[in-house]
Every structure is written in C-alpha cells, then in structure tokens.
C-alpha atoms as a PDB file:
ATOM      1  CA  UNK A   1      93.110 110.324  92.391  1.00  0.00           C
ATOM      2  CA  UNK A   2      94.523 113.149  94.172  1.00  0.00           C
ATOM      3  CA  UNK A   3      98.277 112.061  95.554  1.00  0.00           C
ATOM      4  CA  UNK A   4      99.391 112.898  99.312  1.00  0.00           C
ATOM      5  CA  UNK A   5     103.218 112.371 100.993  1.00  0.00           C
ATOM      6  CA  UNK A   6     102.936 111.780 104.587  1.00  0.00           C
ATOM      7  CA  UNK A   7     105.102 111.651 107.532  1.00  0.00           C
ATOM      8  CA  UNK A   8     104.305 109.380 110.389  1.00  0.00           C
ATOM      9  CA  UNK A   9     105.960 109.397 113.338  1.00  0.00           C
ATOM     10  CA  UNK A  10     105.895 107.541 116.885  1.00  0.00           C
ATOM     11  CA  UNK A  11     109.669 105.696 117.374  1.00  0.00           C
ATOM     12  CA  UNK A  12     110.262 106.116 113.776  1.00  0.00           C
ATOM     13  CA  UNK A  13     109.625 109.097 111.219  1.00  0.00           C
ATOM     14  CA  UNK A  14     108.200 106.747 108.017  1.00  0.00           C
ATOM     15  CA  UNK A  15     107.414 108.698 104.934  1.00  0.00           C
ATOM     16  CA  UNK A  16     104.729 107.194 102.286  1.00  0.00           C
ATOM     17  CA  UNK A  17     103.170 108.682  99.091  1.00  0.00           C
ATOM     18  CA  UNK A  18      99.451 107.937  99.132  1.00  0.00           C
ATOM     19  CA  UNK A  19      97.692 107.876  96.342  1.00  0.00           C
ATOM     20  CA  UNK A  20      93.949 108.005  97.818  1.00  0.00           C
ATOM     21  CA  UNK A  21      90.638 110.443  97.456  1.00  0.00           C
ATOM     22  CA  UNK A  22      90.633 112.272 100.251  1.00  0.00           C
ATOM     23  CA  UNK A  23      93.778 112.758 103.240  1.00  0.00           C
ATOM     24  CA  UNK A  24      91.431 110.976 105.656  1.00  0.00           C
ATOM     25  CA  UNK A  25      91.103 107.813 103.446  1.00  0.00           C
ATOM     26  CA  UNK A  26      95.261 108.458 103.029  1.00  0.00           C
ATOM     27  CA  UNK A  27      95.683 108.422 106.523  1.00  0.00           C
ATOM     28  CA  UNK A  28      93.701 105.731 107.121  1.00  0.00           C
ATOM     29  CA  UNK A  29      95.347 103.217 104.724  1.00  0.00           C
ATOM     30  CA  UNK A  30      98.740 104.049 106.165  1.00  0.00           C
ATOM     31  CA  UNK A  31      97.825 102.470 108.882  1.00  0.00           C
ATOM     32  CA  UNK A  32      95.446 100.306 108.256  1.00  0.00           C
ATOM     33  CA  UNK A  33      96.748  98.567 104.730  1.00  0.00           C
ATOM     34  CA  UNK A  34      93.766  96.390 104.179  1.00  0.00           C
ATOM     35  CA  UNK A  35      91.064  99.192 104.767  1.00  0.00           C
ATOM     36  CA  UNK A  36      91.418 100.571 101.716  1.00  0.00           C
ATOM     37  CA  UNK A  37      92.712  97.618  99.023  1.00  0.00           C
ATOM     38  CA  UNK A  38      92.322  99.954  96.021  1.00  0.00           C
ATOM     39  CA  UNK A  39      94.443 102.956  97.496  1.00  0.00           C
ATOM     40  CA  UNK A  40      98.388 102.676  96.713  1.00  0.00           C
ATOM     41  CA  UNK A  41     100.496 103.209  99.824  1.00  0.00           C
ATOM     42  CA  UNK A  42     104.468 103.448  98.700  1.00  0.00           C
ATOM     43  CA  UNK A  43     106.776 103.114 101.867  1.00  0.00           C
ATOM     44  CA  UNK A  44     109.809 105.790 100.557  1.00  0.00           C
ATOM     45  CA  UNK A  45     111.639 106.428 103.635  1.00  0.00           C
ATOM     46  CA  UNK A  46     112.602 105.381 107.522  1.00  0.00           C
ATOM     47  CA  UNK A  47     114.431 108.121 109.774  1.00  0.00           C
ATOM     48  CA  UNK A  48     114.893 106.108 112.652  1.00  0.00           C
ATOM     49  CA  UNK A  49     114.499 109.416 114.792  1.00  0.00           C
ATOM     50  CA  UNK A  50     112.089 109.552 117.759  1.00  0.00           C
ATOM     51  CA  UNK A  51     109.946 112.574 116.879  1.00  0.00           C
ATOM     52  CA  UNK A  52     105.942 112.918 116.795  1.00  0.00           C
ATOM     53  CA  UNK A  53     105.774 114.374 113.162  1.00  0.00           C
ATOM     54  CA  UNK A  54     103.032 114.210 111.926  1.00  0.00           C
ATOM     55  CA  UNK A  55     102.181 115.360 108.147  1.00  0.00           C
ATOM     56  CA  UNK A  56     100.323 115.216 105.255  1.00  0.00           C
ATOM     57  CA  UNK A  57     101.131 116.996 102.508  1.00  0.00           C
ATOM     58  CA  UNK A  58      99.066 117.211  99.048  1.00  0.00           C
ATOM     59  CA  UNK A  59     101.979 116.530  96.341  1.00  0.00           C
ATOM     60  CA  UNK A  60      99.456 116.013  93.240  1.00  0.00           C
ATOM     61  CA  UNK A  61      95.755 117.035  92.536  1.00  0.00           C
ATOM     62  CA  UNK A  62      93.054 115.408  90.468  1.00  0.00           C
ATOM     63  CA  UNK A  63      93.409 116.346  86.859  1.00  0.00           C
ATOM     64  CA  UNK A  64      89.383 117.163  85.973  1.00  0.00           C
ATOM     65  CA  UNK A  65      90.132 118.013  82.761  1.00  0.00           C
END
C-alpha cells in the first residue's frame, strides 16, 4: 500500500506516516483510528505551534511489479 506523511494542524502541528490506499482513507484514519483497523498510522512528531497546516504528502507508491 501506497505510504503518505501528513501534517495536521489545529492547536498543534502533528505529523504521521500513513500507510493506507488512497489519501482519503489516510486522512480519515488519522483521525478517526478505529475506521480503518488495517491501515498503520505512526505518530512521528508534535510542534506545539498554532498553525492550520494542513498536508498530505505521498512519500512511497505501490510497487506493481
């Protein structure tokens, strides 16, 4: 499955890698851990700043070899 880093922001800027089919699925189990049990959310970072980033960023594509 395809592998996604994303920033989410509101008080805090958290930053997760997402491994998950699609960025909407990603997105989804971010917030929402028991949507999606078989997607693997990793928690990597807190920068207690007090932007509204909001990211996703495709870090690793399906291998269809």
């Amino acid at each position: 499955m395809p592998r996604y880093k994303i920033i989410a922001s509101n008080r805090y800027s958290d930053e997760y890698i997402v491994t998950a089919e699609n960025e909407e699925q990603a997105w989804e189990a971010v917030y929402d851990e028991d949507a999606f049990p078989d997607v693997e959310v990793v928690h990597i970072k807190n920068n207690c700043v007090g932007s509204d980033i909001m990211e996703c960023e495709l870090i690793e594509e399906e291998d269809n070899a």
